[in-house]
Protein backbone atom coordinates (compact mmCIF):
# COMPACT_ATOMS: atom_id res chain seq x y z
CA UNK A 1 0.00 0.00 0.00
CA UNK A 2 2.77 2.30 0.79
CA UNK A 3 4.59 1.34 -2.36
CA UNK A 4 1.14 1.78 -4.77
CA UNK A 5 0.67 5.70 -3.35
CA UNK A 6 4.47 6.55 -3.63
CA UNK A 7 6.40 4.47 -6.10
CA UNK A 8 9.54 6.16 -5.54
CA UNK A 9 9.20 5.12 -1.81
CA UNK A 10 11.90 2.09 -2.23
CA UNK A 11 14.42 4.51 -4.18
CA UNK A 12 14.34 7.12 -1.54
CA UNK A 13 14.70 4.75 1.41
CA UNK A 14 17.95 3.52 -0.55
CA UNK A 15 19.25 6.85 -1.07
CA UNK A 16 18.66 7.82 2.75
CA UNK A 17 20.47 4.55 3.87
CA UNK A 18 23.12 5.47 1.54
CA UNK A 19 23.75 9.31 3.19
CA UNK A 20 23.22 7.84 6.86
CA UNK A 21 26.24 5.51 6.35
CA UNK A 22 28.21 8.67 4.63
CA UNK A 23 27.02 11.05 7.42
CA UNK A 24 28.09 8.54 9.96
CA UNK A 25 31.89 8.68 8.43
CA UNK A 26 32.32 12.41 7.82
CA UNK A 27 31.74 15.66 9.36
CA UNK A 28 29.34 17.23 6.63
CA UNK A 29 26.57 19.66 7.23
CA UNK A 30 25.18 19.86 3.79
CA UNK A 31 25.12 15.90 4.05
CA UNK A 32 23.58 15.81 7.36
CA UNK A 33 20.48 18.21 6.40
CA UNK A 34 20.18 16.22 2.97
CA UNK A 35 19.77 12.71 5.09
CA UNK A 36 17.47 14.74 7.63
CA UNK A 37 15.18 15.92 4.55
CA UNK A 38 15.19 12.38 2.84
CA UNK A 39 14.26 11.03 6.46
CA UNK A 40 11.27 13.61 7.04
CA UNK A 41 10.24 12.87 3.18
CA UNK A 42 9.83 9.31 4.04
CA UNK A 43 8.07 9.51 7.20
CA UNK A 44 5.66 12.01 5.66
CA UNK A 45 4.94 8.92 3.07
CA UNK A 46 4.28 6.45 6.04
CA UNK A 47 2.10 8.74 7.53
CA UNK A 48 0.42 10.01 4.70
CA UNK A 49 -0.98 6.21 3.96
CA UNK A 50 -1.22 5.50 7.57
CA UNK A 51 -4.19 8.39 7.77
């Protein structure tokens, strides 16, 4: 259900895995915000089907 309203969900939740493991090796602001943004994105998803 998550995957039929936002069929990009799968890509995005690779690309957030991706910065978390390069936020966790270097000190990068611009990094850090991107992987909070891709994070808030994909809880917005969850709770948008959740409602």
């Amino acid at each position: 259900e998550h995957l039929a309203a936002h069929p990009q969900l799968h890509t995005k939740v690779w690309e957030a895995c991706k910065l978390g493991s390069y936020v966790k090796q270097h000190v990068d602001m611009a990094k850090a915000e991107e992987f909070k943004a891709a994070l808030e994105e994909i809880g917005a998803a969850f709770t948008a089907t959740k409602s």
